[in-house]
PDB file of N, CA and C in Angstrom:
ATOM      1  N   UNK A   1     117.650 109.497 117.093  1.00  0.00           N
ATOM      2  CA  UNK A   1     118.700 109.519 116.104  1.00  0.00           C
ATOM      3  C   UNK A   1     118.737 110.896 115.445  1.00  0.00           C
ATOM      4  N   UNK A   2     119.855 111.121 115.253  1.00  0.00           N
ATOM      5  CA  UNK A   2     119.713 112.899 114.599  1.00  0.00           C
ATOM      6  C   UNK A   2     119.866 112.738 112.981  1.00  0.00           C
ATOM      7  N   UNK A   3     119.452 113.717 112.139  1.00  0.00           N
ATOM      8  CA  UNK A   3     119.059 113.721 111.003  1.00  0.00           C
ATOM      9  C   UNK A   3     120.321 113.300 110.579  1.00  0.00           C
ATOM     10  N   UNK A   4     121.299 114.117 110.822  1.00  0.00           N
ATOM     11  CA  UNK A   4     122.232 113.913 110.187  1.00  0.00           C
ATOM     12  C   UNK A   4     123.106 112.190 109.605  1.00  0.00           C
ATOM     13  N   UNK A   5     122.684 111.444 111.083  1.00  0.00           N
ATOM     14  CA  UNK A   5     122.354 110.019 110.808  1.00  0.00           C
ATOM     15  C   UNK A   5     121.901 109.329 110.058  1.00  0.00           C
ATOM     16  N   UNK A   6     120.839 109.848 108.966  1.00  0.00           N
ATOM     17  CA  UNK A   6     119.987 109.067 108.181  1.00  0.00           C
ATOM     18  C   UNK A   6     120.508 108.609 107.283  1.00  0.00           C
ATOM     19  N   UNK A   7     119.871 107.359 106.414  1.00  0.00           N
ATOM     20  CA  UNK A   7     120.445 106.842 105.270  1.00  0.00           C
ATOM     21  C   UNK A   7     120.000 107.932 104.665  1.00  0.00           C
ATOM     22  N   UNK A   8     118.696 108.293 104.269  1.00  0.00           N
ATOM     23  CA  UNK A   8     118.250 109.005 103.450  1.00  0.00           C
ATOM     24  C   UNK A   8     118.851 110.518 103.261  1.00  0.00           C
ATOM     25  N   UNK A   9     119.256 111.161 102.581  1.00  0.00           N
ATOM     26  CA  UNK A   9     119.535 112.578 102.824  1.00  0.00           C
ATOM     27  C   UNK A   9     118.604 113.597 101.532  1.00  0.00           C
ATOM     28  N   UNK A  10     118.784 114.897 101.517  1.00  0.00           N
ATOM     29  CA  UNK A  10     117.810 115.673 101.025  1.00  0.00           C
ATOM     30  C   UNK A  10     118.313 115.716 100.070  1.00  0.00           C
ATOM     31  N   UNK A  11     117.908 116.334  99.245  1.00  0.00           N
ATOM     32  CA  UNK A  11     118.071 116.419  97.866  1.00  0.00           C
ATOM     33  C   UNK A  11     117.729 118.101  97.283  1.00  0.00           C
ATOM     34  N   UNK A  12     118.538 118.791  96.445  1.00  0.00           N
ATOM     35  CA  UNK A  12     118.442 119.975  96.331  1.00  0.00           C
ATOM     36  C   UNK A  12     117.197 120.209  95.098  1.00  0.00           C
ATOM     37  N   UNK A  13     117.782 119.390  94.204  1.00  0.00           N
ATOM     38  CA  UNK A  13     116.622 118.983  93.286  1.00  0.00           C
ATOM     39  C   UNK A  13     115.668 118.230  93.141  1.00  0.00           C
ATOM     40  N   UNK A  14     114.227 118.009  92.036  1.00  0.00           N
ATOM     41  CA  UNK A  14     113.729 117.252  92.396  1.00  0.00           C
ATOM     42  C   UNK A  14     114.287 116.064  91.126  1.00  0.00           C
ATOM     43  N   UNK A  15     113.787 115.049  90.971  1.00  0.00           N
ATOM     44  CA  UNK A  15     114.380 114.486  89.595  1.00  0.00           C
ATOM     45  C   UNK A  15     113.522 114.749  87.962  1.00  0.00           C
ATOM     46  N   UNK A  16     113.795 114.969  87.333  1.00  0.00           N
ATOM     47  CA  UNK A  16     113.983 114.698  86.311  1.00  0.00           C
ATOM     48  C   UNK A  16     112.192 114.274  85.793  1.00  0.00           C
ATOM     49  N   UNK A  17     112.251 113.020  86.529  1.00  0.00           N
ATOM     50  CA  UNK A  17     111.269 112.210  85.972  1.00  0.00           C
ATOM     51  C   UNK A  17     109.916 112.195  86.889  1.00  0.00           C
ATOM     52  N   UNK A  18     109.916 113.124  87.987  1.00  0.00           N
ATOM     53  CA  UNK A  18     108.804 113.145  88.618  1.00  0.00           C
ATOM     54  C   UNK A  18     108.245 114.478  88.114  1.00  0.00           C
ATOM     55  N   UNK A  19     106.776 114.179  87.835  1.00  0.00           N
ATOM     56  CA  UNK A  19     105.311 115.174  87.581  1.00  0.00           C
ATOM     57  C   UNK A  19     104.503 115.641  88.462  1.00  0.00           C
ATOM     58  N   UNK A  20     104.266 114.813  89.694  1.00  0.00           N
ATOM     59  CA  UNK A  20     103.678 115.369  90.376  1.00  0.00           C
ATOM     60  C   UNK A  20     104.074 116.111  91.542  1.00  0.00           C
ATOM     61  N   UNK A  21     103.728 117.194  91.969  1.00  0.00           N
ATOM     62  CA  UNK A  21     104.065 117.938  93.294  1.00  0.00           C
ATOM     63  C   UNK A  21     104.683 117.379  94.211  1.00  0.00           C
ATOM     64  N   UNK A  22     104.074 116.307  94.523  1.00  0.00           N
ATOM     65  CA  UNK A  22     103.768 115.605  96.047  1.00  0.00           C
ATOM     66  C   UNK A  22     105.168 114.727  95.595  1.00  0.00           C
ATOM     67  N   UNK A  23     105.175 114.056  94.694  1.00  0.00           N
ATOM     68  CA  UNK A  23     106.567 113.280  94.124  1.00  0.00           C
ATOM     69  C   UNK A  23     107.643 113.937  94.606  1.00  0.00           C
ATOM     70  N   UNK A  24     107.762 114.652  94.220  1.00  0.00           N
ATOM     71  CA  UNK A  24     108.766 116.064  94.288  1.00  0.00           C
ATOM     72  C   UNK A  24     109.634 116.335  95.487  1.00  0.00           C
ATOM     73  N   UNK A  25     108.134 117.031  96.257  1.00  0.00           N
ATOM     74  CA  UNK A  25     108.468 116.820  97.474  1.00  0.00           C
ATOM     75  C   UNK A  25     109.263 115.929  98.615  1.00  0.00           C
ATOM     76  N   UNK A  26     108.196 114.386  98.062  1.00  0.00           N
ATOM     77  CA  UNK A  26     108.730 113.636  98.998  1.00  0.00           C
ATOM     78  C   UNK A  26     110.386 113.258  98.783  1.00  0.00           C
ATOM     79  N   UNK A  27     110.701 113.606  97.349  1.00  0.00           N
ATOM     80  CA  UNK A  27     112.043 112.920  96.781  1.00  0.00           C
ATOM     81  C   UNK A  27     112.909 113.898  97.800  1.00  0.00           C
ATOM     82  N   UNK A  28     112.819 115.052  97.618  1.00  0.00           N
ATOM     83  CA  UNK A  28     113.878 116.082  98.143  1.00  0.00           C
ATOM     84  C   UNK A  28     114.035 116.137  99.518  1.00  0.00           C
ATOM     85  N   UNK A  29     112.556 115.494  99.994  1.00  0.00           N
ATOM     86  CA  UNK A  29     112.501 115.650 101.816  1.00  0.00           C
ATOM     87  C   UNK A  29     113.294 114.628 102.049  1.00  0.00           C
ATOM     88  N   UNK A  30     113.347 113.248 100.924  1.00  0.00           N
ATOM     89  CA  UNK A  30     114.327 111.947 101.920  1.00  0.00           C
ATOM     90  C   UNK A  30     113.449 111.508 102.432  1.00  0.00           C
ATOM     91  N   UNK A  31     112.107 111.396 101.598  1.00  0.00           N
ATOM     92  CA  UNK A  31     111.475 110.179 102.653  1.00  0.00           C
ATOM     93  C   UNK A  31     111.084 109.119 101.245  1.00  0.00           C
ATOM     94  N   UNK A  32     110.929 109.484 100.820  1.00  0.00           N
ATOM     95  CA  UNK A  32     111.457 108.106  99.120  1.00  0.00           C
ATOM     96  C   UNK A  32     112.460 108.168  98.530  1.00  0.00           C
ATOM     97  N   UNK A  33     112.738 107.496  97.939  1.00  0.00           N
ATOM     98  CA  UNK A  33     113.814 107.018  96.905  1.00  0.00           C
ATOM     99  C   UNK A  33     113.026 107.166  95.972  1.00  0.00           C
ATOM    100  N   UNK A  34     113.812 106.655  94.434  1.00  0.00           N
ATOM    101  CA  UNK A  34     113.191 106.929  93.096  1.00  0.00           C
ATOM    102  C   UNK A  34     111.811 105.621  93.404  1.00  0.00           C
ATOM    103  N   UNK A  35     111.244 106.074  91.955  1.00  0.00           N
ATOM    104  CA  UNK A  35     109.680 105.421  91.740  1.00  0.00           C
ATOM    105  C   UNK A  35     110.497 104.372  90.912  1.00  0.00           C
ATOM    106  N   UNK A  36     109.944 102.987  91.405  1.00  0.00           N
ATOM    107  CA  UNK A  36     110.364 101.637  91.116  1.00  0.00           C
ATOM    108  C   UNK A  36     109.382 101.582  89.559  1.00  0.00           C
ATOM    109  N   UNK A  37     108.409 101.451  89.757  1.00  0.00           N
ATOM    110  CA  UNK A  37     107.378 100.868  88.891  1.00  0.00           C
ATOM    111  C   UNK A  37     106.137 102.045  89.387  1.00  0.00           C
ATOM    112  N   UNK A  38     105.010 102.114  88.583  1.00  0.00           N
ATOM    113  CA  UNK A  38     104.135 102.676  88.550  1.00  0.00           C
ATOM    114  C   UNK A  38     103.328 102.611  90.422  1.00  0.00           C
ATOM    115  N   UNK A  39     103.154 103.826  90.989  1.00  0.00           N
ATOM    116  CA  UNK A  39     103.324 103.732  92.202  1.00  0.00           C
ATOM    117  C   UNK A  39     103.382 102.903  93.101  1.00  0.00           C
ATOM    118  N   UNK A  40     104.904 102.403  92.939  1.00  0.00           N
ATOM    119  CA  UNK A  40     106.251 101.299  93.486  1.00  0.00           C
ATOM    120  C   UNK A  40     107.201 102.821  93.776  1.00  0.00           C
ATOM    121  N   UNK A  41     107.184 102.461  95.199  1.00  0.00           N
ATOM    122  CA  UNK A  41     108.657 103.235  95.798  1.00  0.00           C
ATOM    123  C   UNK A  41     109.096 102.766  96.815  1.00  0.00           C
ATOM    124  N   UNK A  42     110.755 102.715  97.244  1.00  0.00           N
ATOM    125  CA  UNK A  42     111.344 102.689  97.759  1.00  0.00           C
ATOM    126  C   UNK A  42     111.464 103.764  98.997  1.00  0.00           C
ATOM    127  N   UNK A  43     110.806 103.347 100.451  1.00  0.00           N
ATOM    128  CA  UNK A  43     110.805 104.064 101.384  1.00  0.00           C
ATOM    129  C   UNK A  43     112.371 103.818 102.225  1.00  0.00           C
ATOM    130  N   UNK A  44     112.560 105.416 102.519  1.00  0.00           N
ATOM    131  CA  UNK A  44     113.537 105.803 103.182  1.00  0.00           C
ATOM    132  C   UNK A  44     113.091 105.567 104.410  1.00  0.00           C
ATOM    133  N   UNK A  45     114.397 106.133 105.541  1.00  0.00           N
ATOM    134  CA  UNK A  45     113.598 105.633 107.152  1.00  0.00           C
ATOM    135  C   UNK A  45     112.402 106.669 107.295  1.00  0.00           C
ATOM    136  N   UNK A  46     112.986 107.974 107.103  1.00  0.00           N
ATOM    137  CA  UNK A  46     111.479 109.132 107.743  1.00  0.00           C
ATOM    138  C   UNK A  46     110.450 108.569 106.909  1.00  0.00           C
ATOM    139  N   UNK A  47     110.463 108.300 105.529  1.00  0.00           N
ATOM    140  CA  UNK A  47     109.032 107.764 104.593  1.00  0.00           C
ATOM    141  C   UNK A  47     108.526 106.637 105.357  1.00  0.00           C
ATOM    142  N   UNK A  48     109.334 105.738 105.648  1.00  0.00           N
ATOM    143  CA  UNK A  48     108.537 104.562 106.501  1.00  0.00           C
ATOM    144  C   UNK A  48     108.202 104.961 107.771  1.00  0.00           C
ATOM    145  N   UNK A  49     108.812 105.861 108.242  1.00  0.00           N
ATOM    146  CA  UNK A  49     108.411 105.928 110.037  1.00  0.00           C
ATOM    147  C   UNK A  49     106.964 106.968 109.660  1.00  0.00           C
ATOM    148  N   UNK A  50     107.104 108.159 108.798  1.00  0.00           N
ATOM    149  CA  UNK A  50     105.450 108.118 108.550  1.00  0.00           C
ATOM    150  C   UNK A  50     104.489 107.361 107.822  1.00  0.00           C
ATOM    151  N   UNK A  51     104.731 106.479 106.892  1.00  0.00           N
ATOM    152  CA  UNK A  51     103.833 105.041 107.220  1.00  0.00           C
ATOM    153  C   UNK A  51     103.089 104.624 108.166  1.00  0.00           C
ATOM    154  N   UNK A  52     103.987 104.499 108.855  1.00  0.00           N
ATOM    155  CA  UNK A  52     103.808 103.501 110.240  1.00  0.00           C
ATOM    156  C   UNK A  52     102.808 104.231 110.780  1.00  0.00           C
ATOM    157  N   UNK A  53     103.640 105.744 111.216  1.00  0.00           N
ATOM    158  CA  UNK A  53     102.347 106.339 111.937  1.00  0.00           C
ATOM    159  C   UNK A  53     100.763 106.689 111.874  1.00  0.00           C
ATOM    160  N   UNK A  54     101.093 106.834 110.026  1.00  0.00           N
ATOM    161  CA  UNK A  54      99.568 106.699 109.722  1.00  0.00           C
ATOM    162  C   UNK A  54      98.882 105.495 109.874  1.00  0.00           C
ATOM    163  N   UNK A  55      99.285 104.484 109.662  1.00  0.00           N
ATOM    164  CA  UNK A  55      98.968 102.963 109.882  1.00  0.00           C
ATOM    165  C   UNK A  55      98.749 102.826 111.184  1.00  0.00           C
ATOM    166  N   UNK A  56      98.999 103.272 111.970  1.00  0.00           N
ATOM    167  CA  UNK A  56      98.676 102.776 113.523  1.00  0.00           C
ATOM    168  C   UNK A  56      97.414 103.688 113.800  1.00  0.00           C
ATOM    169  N   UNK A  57      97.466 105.075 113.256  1.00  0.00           N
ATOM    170  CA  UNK A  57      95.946 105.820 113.704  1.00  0.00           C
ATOM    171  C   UNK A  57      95.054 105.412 112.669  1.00  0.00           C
ATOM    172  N   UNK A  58      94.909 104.925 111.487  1.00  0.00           N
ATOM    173  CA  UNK A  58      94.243 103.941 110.725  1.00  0.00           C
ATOM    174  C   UNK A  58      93.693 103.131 111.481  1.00  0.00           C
ATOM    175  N   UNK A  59      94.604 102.155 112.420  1.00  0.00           N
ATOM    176  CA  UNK A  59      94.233 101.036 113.263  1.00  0.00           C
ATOM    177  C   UNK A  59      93.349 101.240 113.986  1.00  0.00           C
ATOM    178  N   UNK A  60      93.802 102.832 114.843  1.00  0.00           N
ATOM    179  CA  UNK A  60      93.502 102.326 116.375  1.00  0.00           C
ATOM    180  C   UNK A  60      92.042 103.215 115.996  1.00  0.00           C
ATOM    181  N   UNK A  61      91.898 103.903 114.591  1.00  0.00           N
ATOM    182  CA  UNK A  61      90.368 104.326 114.615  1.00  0.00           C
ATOM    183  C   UNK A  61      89.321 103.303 113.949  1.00  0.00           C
ATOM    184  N   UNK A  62      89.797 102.380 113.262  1.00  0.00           N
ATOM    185  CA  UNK A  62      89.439 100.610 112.811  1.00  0.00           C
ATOM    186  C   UNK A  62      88.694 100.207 114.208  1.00  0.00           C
ATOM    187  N   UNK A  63      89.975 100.043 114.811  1.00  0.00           N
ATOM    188  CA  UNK A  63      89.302  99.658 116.272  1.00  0.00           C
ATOM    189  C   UNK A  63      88.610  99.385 117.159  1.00  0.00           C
ATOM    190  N   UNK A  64      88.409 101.153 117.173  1.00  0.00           N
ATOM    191  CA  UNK A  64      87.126 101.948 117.404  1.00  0.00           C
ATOM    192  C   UNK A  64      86.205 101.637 117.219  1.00  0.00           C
ATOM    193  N   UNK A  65      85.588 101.076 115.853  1.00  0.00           N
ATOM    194  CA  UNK A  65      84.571 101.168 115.694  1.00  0.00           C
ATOM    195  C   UNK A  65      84.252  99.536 115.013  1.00  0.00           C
ATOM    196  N   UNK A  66      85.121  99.151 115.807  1.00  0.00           N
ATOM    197  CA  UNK A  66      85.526  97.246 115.336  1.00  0.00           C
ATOM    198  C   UNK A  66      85.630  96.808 113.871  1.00  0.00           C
ATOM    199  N   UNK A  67      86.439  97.606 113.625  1.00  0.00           N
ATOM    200  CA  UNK A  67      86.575  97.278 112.149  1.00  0.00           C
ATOM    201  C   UNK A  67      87.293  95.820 111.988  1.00  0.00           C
ATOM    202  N   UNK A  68      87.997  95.097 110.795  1.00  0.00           N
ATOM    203  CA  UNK A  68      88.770  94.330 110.987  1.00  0.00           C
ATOM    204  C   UNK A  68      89.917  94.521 110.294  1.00  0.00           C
ATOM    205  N   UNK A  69      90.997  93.859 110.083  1.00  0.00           N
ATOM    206  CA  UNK A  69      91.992  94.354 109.482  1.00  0.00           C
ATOM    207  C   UNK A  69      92.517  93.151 108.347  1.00  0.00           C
ATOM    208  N   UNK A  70      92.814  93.420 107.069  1.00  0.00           N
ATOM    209  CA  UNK A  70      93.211  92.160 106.248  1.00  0.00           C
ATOM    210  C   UNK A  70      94.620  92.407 105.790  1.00  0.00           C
ATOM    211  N   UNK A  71      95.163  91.581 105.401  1.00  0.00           N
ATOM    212  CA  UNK A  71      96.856  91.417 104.193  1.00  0.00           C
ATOM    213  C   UNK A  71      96.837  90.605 103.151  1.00  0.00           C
ATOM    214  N   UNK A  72      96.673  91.497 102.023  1.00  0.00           N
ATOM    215  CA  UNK A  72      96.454  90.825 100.640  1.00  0.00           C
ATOM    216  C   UNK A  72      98.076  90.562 100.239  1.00  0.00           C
ATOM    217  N   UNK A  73      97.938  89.495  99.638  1.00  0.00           N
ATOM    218  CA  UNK A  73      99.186  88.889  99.315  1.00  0.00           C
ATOM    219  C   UNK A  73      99.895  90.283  97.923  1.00  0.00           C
ATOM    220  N   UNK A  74     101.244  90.597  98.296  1.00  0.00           N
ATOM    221  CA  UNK A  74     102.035  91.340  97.052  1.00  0.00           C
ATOM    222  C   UNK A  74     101.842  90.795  95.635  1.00  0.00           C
ATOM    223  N   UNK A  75     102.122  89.472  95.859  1.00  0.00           N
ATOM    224  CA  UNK A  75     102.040  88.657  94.525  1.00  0.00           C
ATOM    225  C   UNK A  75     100.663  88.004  94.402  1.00  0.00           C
ATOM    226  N   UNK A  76      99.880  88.195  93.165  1.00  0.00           N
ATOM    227  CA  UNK A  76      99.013  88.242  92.600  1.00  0.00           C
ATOM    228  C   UNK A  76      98.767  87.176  90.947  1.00  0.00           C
ATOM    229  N   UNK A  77      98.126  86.249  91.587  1.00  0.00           N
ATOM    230  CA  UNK A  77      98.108  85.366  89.632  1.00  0.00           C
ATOM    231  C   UNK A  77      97.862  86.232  88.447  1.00  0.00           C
ATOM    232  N   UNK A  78      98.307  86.213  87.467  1.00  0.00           N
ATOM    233  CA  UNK A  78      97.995  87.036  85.744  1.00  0.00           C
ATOM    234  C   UNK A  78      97.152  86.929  85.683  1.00  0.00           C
ATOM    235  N   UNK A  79      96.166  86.099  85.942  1.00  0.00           N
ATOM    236  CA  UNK A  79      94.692  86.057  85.295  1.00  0.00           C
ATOM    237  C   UNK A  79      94.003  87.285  86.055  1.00  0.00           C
ATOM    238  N   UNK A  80      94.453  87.424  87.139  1.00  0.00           N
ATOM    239  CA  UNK A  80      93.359  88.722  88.146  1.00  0.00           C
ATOM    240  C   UNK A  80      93.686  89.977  86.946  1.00  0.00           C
ATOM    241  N   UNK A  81      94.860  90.317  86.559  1.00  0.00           N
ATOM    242  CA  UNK A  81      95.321  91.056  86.084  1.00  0.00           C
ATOM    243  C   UNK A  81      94.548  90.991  84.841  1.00  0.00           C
ATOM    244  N   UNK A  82      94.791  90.337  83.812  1.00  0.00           N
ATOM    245  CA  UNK A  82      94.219  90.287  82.471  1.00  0.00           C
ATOM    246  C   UNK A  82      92.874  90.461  82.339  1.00  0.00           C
ATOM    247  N   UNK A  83      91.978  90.146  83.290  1.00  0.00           N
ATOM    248  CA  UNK A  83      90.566  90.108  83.612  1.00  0.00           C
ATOM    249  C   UNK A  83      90.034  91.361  83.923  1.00  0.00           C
ATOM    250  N   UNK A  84      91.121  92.139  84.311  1.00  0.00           N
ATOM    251  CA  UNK A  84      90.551  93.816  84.544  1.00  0.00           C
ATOM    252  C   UNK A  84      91.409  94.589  83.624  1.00  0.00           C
ATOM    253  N   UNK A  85      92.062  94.137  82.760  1.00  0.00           N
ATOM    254  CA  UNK A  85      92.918  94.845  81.511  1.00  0.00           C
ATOM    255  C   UNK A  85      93.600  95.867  82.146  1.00  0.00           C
ATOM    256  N   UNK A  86      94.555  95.132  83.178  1.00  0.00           N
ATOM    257  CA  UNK A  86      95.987  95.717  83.581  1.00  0.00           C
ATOM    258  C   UNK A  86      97.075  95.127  83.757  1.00  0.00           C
ATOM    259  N   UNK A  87      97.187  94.129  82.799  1.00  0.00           N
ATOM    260  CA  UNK A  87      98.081  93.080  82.817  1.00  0.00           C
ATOM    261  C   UNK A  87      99.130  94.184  82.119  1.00  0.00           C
ATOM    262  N   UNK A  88      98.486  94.529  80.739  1.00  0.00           N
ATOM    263  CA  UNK A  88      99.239  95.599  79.751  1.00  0.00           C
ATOM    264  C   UNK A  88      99.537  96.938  79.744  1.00  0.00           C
ATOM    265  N   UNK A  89      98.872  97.408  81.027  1.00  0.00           N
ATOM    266  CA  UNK A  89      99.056  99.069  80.941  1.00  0.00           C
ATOM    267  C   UNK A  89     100.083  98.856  82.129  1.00  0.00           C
ATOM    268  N   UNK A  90     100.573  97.678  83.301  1.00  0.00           N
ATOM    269  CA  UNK A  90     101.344  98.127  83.850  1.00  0.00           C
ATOM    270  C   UNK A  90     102.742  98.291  83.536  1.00  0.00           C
ATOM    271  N   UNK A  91     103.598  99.290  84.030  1.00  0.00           N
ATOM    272  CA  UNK A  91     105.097  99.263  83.708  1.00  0.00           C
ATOM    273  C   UNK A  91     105.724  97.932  84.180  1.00  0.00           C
ATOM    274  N   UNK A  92     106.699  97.584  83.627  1.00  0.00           N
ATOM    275  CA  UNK A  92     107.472  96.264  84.016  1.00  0.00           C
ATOM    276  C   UNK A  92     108.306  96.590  85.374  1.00  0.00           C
TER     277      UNK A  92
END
């Protein structure tokens, strides 16, 4: 698919509300969208297709050395939260 195709497109600036470098970056390259919630973002296609790729050499060096692989559920009960006093520092 050629760039020009993408949902995502570049950005001349960075926004406003990002501090860190790397934020910055990724906003203007088009591989995130804005920051949802406290590192919560919205991946573009190139942001997810390098995901992926790191996730698969993650895997296949797991593998290697027989690691195993888990999936913790997104949603999480309040009590885990309140019990390590981040129920209140997270953004909504």
């Amino acid at each position: 698919m050629r760039y020009s195709q993408l949902f995502g497109k570049t950005l001349k600036s960075a926004p406003k509300e990002a501090e860190a470098v790397s934020h910055k970056l990724l906003v203007k390259g088009g591989f995130i969208d804005r920051q949802l919630s406290a590192g919560i973002y919205s991946y573009l296609p190139l942001g997810w297709r390098v995901h992926r790729k790191i996730e698969n050499i993650i895997r296949e060096e797991m593998n290697a050395i027989g690691g195993q692989e888990v999936f913790l559920p997104t949603l999480q009960p309040r009590e885990l939260w309140q019990k390590t006093d981040r129920w209140e520092k997270m953004d909504p």
